[in-house]
Protein backbone atom coordinates (compact mmCIF):
# COMPACT_ATOMS: atom_id res chain seq x y z
CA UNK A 1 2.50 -54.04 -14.37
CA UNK A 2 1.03 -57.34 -15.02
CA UNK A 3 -2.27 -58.68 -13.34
CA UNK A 4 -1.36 -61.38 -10.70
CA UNK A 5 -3.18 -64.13 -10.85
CA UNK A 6 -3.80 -65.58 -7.00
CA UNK A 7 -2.34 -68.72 -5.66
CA UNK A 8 -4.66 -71.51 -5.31
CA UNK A 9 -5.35 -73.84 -2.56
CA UNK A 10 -6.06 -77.41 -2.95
CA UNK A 11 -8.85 -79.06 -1.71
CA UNK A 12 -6.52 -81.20 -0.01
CA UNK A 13 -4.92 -78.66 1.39
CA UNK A 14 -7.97 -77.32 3.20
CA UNK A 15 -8.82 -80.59 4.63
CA UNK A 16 -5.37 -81.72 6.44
CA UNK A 17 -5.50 -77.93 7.64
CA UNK A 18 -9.24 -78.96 9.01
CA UNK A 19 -8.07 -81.78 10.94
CA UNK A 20 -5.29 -79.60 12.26
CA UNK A 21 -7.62 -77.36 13.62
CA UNK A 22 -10.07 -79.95 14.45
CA UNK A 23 -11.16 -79.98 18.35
CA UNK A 24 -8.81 -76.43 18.70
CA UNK A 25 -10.86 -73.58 20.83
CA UNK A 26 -8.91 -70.72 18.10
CA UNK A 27 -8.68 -72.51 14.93
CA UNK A 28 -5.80 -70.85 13.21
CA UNK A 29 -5.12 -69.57 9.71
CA UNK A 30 -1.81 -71.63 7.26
CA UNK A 31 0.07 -68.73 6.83
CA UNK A 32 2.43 -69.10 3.92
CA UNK A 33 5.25 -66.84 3.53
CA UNK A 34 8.33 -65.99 1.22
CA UNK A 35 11.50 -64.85 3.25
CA UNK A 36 14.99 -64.59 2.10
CA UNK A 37 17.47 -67.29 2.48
CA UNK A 38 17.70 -70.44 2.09
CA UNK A 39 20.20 -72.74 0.08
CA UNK A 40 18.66 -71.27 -3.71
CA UNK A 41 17.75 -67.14 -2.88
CA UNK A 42 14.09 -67.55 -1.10
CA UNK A 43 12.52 -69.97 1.15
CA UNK A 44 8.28 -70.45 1.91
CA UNK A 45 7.71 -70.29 6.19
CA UNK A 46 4.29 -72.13 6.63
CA UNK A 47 2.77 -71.71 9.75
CA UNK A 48 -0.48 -71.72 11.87
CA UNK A 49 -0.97 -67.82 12.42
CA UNK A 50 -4.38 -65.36 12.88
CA UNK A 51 -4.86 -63.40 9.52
CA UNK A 52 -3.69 -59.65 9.44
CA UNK A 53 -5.03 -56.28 7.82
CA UNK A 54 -2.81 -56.81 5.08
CA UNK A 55 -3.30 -60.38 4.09
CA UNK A 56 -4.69 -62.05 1.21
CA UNK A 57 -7.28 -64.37 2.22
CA UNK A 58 -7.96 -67.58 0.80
CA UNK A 59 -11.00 -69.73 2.11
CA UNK A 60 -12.61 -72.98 1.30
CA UNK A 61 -14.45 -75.56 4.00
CA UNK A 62 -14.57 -73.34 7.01
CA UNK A 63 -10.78 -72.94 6.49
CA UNK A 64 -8.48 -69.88 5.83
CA UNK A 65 -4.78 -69.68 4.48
CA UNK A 66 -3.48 -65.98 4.33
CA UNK A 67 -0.25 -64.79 2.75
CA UNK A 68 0.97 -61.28 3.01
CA UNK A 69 1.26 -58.87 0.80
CA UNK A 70 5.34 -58.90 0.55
CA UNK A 71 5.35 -62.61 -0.40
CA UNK A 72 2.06 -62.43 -2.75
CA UNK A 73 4.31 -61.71 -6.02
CA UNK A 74 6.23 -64.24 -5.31
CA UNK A 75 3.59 -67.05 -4.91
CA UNK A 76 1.48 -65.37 -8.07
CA UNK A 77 -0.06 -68.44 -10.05
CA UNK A 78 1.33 -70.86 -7.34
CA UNK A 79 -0.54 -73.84 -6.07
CA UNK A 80 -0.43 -74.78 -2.59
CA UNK A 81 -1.40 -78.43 -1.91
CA UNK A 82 -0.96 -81.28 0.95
CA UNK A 83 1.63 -84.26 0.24
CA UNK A 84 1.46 -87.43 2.02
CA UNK A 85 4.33 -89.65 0.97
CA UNK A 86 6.76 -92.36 2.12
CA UNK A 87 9.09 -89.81 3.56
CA UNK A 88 6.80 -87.82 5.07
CA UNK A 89 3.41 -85.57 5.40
CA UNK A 90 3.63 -81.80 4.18
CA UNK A 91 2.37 -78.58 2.71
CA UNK A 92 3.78 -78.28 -0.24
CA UNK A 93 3.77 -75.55 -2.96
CA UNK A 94 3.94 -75.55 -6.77
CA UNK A 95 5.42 -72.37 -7.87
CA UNK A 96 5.64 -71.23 -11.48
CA UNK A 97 7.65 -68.48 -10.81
CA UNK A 98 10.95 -70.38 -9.26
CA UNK A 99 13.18 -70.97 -11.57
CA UNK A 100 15.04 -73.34 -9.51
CA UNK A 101 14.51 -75.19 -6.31
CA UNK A 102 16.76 -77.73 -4.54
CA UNK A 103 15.90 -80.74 -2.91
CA UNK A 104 14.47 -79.75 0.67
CA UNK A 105 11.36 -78.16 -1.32
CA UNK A 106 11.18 -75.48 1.30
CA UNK A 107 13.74 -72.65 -1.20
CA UNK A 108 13.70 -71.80 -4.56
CA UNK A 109 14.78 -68.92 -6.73
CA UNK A 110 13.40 -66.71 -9.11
């Protein structure tokens, strides 16, 4: 089996989730997830959750994002970043492994 190499968290990424959590009693982990459906085979659930046993654990400014360990093969080598355009403000996530996507951003397939 070949070594997985972590997903990576942007800078940016750690900073919109710090103004998130900014003034919050429980500041919360971004919990990013891989479930099964969507319109291409697999779709990412982001949301604010506290980290489990099982998680991966990825920290930077005071901030945490966790992913489990069923959907950490499928974000191996991913990046997952903050996008602020005209249509809207997101996370977003750069996946090498998808070998398709469709338009929402949210599925993908592999």
């Amino acid at each position: 089996m070949a070594l997985q190499i972590p997903p990576k968290v942007t800078p940016r990424a750690f900073e919109r989730l710090s103004e998130i959590n900014d003034g919050s009693d429980a500041a919360k982990a971004l919990r990013v997830a891989v479930e099964g459906g969507g319109c291409s085979g697999f779709q990412y659930e982001i949301t604010l959750d506290d980290p489990s046993d099982d998680d991966l654990v990825l920290e930077g400014g005071g901030q945490k994002v966790v992913i489990d360990a069923v959907s950490l093969p499928f974000l191996a080598d991913a990046v997952i970043d903050f996008s602020e355009e005209l249509i809207g403000a997101r996370f977003v996530i750069e996946n090498p492994n998808a070998t398709a996507s469709c338009g929402c951003g949210t599925s993908f397939s592999m």
